[in-house]
Structure formats: structure tokens, C-alpha cells
C-alpha atoms as a PDB file:
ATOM      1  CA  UNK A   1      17.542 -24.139  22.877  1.00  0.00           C
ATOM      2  CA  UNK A   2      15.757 -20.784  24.170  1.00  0.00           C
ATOM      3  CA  UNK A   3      13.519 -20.532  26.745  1.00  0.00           C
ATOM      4  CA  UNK A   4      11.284 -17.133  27.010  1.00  0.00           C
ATOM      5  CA  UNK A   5       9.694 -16.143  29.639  1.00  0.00           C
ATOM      6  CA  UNK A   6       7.661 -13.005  30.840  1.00  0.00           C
ATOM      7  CA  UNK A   7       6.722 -11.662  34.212  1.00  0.00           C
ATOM      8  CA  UNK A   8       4.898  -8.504  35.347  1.00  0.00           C
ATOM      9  CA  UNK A   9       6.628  -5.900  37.813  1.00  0.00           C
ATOM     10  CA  UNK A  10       3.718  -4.789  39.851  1.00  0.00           C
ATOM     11  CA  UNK A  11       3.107  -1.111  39.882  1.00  0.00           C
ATOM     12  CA  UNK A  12       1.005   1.047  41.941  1.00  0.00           C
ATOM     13  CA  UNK A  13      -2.140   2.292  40.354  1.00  0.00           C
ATOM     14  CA  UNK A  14      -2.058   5.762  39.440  1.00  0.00           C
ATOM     15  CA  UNK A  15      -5.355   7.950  38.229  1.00  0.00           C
ATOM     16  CA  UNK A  16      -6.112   9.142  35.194  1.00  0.00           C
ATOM     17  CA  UNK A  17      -6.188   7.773  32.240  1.00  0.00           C
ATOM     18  CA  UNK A  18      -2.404   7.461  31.279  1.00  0.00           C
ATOM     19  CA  UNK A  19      -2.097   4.691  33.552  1.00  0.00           C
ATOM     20  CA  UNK A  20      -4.945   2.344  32.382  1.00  0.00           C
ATOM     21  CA  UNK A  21      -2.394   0.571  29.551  1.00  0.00           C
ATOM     22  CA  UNK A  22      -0.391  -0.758  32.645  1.00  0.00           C
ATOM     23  CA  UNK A  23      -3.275  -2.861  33.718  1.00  0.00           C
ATOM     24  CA  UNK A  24      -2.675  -6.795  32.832  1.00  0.00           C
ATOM     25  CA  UNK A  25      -7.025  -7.980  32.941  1.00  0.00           C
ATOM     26  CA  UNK A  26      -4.984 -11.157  33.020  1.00  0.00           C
ATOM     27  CA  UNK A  27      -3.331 -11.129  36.369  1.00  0.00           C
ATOM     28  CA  UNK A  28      -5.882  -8.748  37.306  1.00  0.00           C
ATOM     29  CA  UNK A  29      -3.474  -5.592  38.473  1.00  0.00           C
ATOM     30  CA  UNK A  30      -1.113  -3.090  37.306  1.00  0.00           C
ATOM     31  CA  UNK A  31       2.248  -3.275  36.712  1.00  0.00           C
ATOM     32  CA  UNK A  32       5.201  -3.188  33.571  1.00  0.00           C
ATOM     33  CA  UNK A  33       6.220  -6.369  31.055  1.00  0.00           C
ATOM     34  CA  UNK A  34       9.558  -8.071  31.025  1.00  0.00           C
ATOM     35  CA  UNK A  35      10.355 -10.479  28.344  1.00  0.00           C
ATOM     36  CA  UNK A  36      13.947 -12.621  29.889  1.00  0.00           C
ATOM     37  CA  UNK A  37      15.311 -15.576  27.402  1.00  0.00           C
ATOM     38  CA  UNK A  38      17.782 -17.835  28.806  1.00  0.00           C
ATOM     39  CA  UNK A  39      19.670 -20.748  28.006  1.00  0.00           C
ATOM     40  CA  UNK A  40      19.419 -24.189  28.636  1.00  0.00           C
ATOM     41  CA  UNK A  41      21.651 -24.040  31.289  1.00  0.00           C
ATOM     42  CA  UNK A  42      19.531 -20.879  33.069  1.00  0.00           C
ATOM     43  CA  UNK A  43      22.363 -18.001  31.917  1.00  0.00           C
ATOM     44  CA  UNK A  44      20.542 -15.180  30.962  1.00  0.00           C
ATOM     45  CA  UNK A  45      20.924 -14.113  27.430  1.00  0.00           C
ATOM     46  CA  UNK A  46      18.600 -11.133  26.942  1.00  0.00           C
ATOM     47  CA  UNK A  47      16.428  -9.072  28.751  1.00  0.00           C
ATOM     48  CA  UNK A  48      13.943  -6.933  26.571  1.00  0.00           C
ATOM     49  CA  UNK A  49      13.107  -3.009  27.354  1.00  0.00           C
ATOM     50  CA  UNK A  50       9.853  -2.473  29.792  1.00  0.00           C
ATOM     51  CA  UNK A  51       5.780  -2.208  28.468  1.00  0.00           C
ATOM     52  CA  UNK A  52       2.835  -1.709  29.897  1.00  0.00           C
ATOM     53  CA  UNK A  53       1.310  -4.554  31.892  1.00  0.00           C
ATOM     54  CA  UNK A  54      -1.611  -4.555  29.189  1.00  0.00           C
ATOM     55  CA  UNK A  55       0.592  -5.959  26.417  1.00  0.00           C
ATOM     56  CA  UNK A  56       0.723 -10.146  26.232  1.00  0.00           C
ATOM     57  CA  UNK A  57       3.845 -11.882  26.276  1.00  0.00           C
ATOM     58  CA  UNK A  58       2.968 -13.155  22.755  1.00  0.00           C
ATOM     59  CA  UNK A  59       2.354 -10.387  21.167  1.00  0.00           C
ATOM     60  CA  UNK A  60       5.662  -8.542  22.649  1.00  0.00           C
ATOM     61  CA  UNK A  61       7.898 -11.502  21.750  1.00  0.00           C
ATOM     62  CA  UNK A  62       6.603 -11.174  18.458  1.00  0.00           C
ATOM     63  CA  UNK A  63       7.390  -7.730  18.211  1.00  0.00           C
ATOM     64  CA  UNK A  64      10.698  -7.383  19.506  1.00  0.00           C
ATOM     65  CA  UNK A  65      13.661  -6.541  17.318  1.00  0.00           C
END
């Protein structure tokens, strides 16, 4: 059994319009997207590279090699 979970990393808000992809409109803020899957037991067993706040969990589990 794997559980997956995903949290955002707050971030401050920059201008412009490079940072607008970091902004989750679900938690309503910006920050980056961790995917962690553990264990049963709670070990770790992989963490996946950081995206922008903007991207769901779903969708980035989905897409992760």
C-alpha cells in the first residue's frame, strides 16, 4: 500500500506575469507543489521535483515518471 499526498510550499507573490502559474485558486495563494508517497508504515519512499502552485495534485501524479 501507497499513500500520496501533496502540499503547497507557500511562496511570496512576485509581479509580473511569470509568477501567476504559482497561484493555487484552490488554497487561494501562491506557492510550489510537492507530491510525497509513503508507506504504510509513514517511511517516505519518494518525493517528486517542485511545480507551480497552479498545477492539481491529480493531474501531477498522473504525470509523473
Amino acid at each position: 500500500m501507497v499513500l500520496l499526498d501533496g502540499s503547497l510550499i507557500r511562496t511570496r507573490r512576485r509581479t509580473g506575469t511569470e509568477n501567476r502559474k504559482n497561484y493555487s485558486g484552490k488554497q487561494e495563494r501562491h506557492g510550489l507543489l510537492v507530491i510525497a508517497l509513503t508507506d504504510d508504515k509513514g517511511r517516505l519512499v519518494w518525493v517528486s521535483a517542485v511545480r507551480p502552485g497552479r498545477t492539481s495534485e491529480i493531474t501531477r501524479a498522473a504525470t509523473t515518471n
